[in-house]
C-alpha atoms as a PDB file:
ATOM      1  CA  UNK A   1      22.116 -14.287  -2.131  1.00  0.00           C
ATOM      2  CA  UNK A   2      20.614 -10.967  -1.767  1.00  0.00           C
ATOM      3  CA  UNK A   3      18.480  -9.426  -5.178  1.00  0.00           C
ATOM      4  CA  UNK A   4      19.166  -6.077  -5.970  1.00  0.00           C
ATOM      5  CA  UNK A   5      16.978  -3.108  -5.296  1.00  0.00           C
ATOM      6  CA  UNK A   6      16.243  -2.595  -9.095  1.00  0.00           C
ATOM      7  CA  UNK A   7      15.469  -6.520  -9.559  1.00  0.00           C
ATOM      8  CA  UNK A   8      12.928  -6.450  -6.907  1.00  0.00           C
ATOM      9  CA  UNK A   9      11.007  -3.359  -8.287  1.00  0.00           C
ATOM     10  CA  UNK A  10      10.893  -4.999 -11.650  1.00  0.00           C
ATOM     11  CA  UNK A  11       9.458  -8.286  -9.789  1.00  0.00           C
ATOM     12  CA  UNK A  12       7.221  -5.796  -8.155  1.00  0.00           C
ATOM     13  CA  UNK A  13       6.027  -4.070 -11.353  1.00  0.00           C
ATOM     14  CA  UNK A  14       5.465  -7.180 -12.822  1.00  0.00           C
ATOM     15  CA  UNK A  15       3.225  -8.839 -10.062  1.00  0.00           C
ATOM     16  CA  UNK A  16       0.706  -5.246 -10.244  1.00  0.00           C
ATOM     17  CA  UNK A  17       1.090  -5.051 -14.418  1.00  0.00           C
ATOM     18  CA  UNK A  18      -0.303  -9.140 -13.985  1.00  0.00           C
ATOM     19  CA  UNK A  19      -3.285  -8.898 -11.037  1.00  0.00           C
ATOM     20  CA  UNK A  20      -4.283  -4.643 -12.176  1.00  0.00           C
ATOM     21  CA  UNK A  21      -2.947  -3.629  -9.052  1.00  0.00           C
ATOM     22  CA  UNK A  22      -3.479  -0.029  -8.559  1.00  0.00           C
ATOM     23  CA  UNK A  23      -1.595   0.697  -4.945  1.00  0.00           C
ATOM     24  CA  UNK A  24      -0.318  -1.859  -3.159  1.00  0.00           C
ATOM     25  CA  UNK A  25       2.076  -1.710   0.224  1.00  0.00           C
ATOM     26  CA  UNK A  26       4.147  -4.884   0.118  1.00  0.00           C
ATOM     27  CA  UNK A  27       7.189  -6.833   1.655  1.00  0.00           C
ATOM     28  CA  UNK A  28       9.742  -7.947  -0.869  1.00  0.00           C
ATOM     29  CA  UNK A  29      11.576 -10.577   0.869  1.00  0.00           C
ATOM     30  CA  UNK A  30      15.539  -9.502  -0.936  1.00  0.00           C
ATOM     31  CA  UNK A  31      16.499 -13.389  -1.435  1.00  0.00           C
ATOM     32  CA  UNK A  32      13.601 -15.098  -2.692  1.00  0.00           C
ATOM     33  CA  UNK A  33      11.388 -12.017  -4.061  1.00  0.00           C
ATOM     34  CA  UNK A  34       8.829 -13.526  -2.480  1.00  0.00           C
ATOM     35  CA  UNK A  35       6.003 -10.695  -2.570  1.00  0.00           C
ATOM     36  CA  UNK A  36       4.701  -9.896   0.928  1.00  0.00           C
ATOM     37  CA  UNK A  37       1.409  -8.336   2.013  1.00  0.00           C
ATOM     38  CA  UNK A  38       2.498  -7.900   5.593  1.00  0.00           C
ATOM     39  CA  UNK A  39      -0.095  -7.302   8.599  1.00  0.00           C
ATOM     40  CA  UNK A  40       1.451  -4.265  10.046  1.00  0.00           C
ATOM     41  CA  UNK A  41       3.794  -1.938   8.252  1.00  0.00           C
ATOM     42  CA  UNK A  42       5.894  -1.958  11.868  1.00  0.00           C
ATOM     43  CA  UNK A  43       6.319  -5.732  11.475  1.00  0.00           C
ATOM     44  CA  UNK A  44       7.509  -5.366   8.222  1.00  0.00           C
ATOM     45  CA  UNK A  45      10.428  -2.793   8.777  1.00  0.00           C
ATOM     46  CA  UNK A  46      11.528  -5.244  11.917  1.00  0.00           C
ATOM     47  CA  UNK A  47      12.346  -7.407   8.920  1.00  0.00           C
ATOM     48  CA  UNK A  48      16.514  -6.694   7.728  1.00  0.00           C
ATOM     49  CA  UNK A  49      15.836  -8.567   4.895  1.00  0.00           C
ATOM     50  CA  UNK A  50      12.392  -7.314   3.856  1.00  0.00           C
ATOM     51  CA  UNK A  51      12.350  -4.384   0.844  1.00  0.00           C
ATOM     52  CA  UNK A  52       8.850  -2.274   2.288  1.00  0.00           C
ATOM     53  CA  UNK A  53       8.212  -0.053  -0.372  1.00  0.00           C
ATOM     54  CA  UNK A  54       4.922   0.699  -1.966  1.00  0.00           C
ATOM     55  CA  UNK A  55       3.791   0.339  -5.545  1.00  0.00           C
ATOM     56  CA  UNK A  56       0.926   2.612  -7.725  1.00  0.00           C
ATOM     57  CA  UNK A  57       0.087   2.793 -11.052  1.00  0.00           C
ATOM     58  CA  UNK A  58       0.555   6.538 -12.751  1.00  0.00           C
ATOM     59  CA  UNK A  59      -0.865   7.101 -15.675  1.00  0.00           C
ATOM     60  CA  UNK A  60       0.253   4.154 -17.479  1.00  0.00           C
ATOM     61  CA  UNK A  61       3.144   4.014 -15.656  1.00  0.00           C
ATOM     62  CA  UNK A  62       4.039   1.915 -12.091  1.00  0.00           C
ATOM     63  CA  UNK A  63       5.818   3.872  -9.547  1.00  0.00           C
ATOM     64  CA  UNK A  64       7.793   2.046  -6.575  1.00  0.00           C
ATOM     65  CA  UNK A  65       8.521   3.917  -3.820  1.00  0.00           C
ATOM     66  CA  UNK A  66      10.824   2.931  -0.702  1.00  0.00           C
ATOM     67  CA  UNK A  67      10.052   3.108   2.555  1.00  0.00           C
ATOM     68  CA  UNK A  68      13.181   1.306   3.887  1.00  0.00           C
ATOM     69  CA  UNK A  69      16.289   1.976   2.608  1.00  0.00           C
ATOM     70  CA  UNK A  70      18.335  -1.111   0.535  1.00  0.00           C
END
């Protein structure tokens, strides 16, 4: 079973709202939501069932933003 996109954000959001993550490029593997820190961002996008996307703190806000598509 596949997470959704908006599930895996949240997961996301949590993990950098937890550790004070400021910017973070990550692999969110879409079954397990397993958070990734992969070696190469190439590697990563190889993956079909990695979300790449990266994650930084606005204000007081987190932002996630895609770089593959769901």
């Amino acid at each position: 079973m596949e997470y959704a996109v908006e599930e895996l954000k949240s997961a996301l959001i949590e993990k950098c709202e937890s550790e004070g993550i400021l910017y973070a490029m990550v692999a969110v593997d879409r079954r397990t939501k397993e958070i990734i820190l992969p070696d190469t961002l190439k590697g990563a996008l190889q993956h079909p069932e990695y979300f790449v996307c990266t994650c930084k703190k606005v204000k007081d806000e987190y932002i996630v933003e895609e770089i593959t598509k769901a």
